[in-house]
Protein backbone atom coordinates (compact mmCIF):
# COMPACT_ATOMS: atom_id res chain seq x y z
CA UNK A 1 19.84 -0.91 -25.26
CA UNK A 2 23.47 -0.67 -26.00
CA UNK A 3 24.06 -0.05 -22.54
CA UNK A 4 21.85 -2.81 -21.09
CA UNK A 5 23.97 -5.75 -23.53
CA UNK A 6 27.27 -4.11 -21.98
CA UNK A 7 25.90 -4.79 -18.73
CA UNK A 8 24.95 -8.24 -19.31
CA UNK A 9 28.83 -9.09 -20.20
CA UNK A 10 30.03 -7.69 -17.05
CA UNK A 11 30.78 -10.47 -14.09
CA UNK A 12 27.27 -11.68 -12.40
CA UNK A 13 28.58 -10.94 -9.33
CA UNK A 14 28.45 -7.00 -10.46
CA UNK A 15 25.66 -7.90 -13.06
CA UNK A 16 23.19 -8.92 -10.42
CA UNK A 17 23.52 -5.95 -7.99
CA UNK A 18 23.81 -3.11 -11.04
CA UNK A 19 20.46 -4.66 -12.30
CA UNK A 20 18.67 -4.97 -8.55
CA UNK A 21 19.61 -1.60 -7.77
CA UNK A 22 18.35 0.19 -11.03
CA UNK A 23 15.10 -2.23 -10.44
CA UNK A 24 14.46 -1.12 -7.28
CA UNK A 25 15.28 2.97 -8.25
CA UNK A 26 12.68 2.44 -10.73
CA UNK A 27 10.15 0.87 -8.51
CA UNK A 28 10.89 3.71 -5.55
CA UNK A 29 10.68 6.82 -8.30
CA UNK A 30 7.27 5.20 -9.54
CA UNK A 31 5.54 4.36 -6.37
CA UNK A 32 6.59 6.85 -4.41
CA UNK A 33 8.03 10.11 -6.95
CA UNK A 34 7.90 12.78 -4.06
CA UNK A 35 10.82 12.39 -2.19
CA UNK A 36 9.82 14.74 0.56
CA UNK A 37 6.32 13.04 1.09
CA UNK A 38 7.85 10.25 1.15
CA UNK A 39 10.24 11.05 4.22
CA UNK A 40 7.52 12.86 5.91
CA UNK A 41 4.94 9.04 5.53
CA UNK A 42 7.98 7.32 7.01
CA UNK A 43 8.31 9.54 9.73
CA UNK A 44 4.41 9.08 10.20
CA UNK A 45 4.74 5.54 10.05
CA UNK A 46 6.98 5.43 12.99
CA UNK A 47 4.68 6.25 15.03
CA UNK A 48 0.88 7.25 14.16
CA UNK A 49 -0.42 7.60 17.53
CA UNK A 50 1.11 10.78 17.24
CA UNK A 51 -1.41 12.14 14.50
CA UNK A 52 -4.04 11.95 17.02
CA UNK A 53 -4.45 15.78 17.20
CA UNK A 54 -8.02 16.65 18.95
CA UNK A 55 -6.74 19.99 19.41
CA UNK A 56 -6.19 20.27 15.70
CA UNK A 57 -8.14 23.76 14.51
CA UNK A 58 -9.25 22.53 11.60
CA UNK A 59 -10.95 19.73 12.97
CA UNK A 60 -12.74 21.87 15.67
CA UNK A 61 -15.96 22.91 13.42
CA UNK A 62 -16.55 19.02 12.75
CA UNK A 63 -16.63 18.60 17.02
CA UNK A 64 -18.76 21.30 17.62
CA UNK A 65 -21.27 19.65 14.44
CA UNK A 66 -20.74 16.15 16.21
CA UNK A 67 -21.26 17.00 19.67
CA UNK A 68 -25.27 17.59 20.13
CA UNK A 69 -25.68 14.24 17.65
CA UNK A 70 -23.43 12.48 20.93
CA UNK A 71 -26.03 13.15 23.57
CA UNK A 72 -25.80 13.09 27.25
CA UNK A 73 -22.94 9.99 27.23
CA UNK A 74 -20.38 10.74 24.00
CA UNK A 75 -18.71 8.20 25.58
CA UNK A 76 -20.11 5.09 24.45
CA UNK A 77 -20.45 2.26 21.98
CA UNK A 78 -23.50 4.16 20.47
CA UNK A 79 -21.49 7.11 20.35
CA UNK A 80 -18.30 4.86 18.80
CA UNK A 81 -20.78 4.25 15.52
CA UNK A 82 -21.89 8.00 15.45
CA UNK A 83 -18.56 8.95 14.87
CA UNK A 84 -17.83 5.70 12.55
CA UNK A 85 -20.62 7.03 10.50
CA UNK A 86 -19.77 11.00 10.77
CA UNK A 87 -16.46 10.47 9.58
CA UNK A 88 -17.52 8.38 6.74
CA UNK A 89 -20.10 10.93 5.52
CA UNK A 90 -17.16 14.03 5.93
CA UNK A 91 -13.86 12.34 4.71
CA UNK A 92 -14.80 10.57 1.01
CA UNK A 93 -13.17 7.54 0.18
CA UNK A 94 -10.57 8.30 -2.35
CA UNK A 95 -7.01 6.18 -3.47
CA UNK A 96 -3.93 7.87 -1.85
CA UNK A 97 -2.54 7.67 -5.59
CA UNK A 98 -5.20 9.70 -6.72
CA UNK A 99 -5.26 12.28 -3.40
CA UNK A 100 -1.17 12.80 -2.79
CA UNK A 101 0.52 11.12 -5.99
CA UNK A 102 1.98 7.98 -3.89
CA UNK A 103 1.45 4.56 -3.65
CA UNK A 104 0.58 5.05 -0.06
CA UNK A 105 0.75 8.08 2.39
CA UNK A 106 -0.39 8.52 6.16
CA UNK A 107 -1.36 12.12 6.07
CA UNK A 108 -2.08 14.34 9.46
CA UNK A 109 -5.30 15.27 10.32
CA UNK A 110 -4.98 18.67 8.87
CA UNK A 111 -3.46 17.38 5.57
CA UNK A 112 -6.75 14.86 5.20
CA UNK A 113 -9.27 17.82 6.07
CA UNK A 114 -7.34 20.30 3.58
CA UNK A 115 -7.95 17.95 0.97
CA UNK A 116 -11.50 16.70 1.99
CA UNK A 117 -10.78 12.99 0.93
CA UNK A 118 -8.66 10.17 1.88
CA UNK A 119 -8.28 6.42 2.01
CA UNK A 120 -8.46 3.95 5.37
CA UNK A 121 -5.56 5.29 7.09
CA UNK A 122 -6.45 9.14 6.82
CA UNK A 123 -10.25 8.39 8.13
CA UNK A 124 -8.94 6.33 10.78
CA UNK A 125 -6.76 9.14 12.04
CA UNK A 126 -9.49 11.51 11.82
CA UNK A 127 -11.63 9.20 13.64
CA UNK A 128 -8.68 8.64 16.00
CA UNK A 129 -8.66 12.36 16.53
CA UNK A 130 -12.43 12.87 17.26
CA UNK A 131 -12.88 9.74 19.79
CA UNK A 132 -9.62 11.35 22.01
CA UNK A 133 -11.40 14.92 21.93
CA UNK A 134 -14.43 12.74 23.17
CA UNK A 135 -12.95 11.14 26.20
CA UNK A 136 -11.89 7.73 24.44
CA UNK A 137 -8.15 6.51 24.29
CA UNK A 138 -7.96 5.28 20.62
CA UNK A 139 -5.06 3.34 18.84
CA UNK A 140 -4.43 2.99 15.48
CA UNK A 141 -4.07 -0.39 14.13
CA UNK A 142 -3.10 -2.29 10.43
CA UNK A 143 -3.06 -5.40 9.08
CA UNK A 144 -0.96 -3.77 6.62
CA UNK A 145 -3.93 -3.74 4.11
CA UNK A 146 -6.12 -1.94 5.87
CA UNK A 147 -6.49 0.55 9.09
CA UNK A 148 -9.00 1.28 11.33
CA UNK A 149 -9.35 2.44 15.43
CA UNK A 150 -9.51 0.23 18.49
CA UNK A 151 -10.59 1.62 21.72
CA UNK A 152 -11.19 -0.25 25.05
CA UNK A 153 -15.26 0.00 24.47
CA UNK A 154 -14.92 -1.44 21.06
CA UNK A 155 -13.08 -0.57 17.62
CA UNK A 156 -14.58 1.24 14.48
CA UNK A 157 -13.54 2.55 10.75
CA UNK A 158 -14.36 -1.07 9.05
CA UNK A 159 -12.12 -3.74 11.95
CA UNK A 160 -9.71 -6.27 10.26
CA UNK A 161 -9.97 -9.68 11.22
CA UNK A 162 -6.23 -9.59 12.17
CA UNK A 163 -4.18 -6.99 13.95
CA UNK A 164 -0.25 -6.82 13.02
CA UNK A 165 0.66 -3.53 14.57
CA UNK A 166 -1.01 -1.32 17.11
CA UNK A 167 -0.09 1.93 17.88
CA UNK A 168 0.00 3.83 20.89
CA UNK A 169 1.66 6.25 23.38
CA UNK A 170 4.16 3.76 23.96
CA UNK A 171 4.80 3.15 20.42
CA UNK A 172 4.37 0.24 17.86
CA UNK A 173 3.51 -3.10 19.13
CA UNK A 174 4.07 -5.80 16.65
CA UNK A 175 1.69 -8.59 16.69
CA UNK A 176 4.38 -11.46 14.42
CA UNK A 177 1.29 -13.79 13.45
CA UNK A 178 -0.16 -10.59 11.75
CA UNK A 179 2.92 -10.85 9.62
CA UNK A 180 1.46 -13.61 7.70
CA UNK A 181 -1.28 -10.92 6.50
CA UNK A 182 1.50 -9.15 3.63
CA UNK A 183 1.25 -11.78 1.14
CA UNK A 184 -2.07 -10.46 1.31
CA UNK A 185 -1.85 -7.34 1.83
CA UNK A 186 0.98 -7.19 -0.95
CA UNK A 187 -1.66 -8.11 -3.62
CA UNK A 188 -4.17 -6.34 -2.21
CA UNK A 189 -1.62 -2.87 -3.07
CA UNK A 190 -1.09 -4.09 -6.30
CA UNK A 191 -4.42 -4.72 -7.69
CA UNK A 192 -5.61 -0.84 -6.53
CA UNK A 193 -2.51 0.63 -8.13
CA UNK A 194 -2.43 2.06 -11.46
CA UNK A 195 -1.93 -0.31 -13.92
CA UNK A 196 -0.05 2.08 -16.17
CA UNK A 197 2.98 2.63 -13.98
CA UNK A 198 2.73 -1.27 -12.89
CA UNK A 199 3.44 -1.89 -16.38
CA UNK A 200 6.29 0.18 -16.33
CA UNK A 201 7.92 -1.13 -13.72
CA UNK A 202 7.21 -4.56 -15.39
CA UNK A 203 8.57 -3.38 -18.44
CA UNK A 204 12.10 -1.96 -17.16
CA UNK A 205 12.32 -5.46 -15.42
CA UNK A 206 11.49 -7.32 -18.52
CA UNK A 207 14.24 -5.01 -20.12
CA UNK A 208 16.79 -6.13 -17.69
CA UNK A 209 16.88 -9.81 -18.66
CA UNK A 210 17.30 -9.07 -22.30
CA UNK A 211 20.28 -10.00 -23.68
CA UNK A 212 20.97 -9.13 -27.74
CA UNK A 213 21.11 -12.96 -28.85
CA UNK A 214 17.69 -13.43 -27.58
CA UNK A 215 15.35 -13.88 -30.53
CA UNK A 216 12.34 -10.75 -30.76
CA UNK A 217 9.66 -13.65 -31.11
CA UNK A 218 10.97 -15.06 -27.87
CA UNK A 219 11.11 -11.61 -26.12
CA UNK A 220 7.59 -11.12 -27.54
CA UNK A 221 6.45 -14.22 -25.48
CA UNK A 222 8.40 -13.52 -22.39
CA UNK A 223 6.52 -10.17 -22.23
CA UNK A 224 3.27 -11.19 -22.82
CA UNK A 225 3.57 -13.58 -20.07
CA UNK A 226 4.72 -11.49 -17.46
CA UNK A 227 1.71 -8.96 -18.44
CA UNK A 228 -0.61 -12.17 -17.93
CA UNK A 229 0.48 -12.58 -14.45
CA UNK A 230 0.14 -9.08 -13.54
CA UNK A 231 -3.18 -9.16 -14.63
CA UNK A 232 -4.20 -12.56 -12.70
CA UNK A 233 -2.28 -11.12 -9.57
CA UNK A 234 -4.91 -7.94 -9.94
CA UNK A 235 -7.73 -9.94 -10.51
CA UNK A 236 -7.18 -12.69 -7.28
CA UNK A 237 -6.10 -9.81 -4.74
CA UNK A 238 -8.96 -7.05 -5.64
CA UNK A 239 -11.08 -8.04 -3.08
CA UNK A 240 -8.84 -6.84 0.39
CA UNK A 241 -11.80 -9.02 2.53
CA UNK A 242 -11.97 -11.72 0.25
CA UNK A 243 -8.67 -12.56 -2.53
CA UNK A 244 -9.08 -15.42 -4.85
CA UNK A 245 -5.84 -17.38 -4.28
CA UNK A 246 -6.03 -19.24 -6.81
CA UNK A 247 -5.51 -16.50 -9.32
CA UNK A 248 -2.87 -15.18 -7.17
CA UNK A 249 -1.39 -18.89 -7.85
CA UNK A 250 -1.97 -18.36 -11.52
CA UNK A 251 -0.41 -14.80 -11.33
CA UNK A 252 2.42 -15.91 -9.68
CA UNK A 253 2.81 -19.03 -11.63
CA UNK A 254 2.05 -16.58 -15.12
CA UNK A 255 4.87 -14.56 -13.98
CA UNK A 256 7.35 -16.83 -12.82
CA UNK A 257 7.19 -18.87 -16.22
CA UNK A 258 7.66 -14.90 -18.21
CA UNK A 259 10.84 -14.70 -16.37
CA UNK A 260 12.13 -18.48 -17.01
CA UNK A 261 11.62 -18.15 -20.57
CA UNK A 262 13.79 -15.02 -20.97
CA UNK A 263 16.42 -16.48 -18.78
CA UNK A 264 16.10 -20.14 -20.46
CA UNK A 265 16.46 -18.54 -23.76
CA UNK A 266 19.79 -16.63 -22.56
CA UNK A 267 21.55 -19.31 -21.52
CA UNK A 268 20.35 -21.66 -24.55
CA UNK A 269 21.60 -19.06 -27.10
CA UNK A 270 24.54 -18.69 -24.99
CA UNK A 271 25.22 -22.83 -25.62
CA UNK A 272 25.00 -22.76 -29.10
């Protein structure tokens, strides 16, 4: 504590950046606290067409299951739902937090079948994987809460309503008006995230704005009410298909107020 009231009598223009940076460490370490997954998702992320691996060995067994269920024409929109439906049974829906230990991770296709589980992005890249081995040309597209495959006869693994990025041999395409889906897609992440380490990351914020004049009932309040808005935020964006703004508004509104009071009561005390 000592060494958070010495920060708070340094300059605010070195104040504000010490504080942002330590914020954001904190955030980084607890989202995402293996460095090396972490470079290998962003390296994923640059391009996911890439993942599309037909030739994969691991994923050969699964074709060789899939192809009599295909018929005479695997390529068509009857066999686009076989597949939809195969890779639903094979690849259990599980949270990347629970599978890898991250917020969020785009594994390869042999990474999702070594594990036997994974989240929208992994089943749409083993989907992805199957339709190319089939004769379709998948991409792999986000709205930046969800991912799923388009193809030219029709798309598959649970469409979005609005594309922001496709990706294909040619790289990302960014679609700008899905842009307006992260708001979204931002609550969406935080209501599926464990609470316990949201709550930490709440906490070391809350412990930033402290200062040692700041009375403990007034602290006590400022806390609370940050920890209310968390917990409207997770209740309005649960559903990814269908949030309840209005609790978002709350949430927002909850946590906006938490932070007010500890600053209000900083500079009051300060006054006197």
């Amino acid at each position: 504590m000592r060494i958070l009231y010495a920060l708070n009598r340094m300059p605010w223009f070195t104040r504000c950046p010490v504080k942002c940076s330590v914020l954001a460490l904190v955030t980084l370490t607890v989202c995402f606290p293996y460095p090396g997954r972490l470079l290998r998702h962003i390296d994923h992320w640059r391009n996911p067409h890439k993942l599309i691996e037909p030739d994969e060995p691991s994923l050969q067994p699964l074709l060789e299951e899939l192809r009599p269920k295909l018929g005479e024409n695997p390529h068509s929109l009857e066999s686009l739902k076989i597949i939809e439906r195969f890779v639903y049974e094979r690849v259990p829906y599980e949270w990347d937090w629970n599978t890898w230990g991250m917020a969020d991770y785009l594994p390869t296709a042999g990474e999702i079948l070594a594990s036997g589980r994974e989240d929208c992005d992994g089943r749409a890249v083993v989907a992805a994987s199957i339709l190319a081995h089939f004769g379709f040309e998948p991409q792999i597209v986000t709205d930046f809460s969800h991912v799923w495959v388009k193809t030219k006869i029709g798309e598959a693994m649970g469409p979005g309503e609005q594309k922001a990025i496709v990706s294909s041999g040619d790289g990302l395409a960014i679609r700008w008006r899905g842009l307006l889906q992260i708001p979204r897609a931002l609550a969406f992440g935080a209501s599926v995230f464990p609470l316990a380490r949201e709550i930490i990351i709440l906490f070391v914020f809350w412990l930033l704005l402290l200062d040692e004049r700041v009375p403990a009932s007034r602290r006590a309040v400022s806390i609370l009410v940050l920890v209310a808005g968390l917990l409207f935020l997770r209740a309005g964006g649960e559903s990814y298909r269908h949030p309840i703004y209005w609790l978002q508004f709350v949430g927002l509104l909850s946590m906006s107020l938490g932070t007010f009071v500890a600053f209000w009561t900083k500079q009051a005390k300060t006054s006197e």
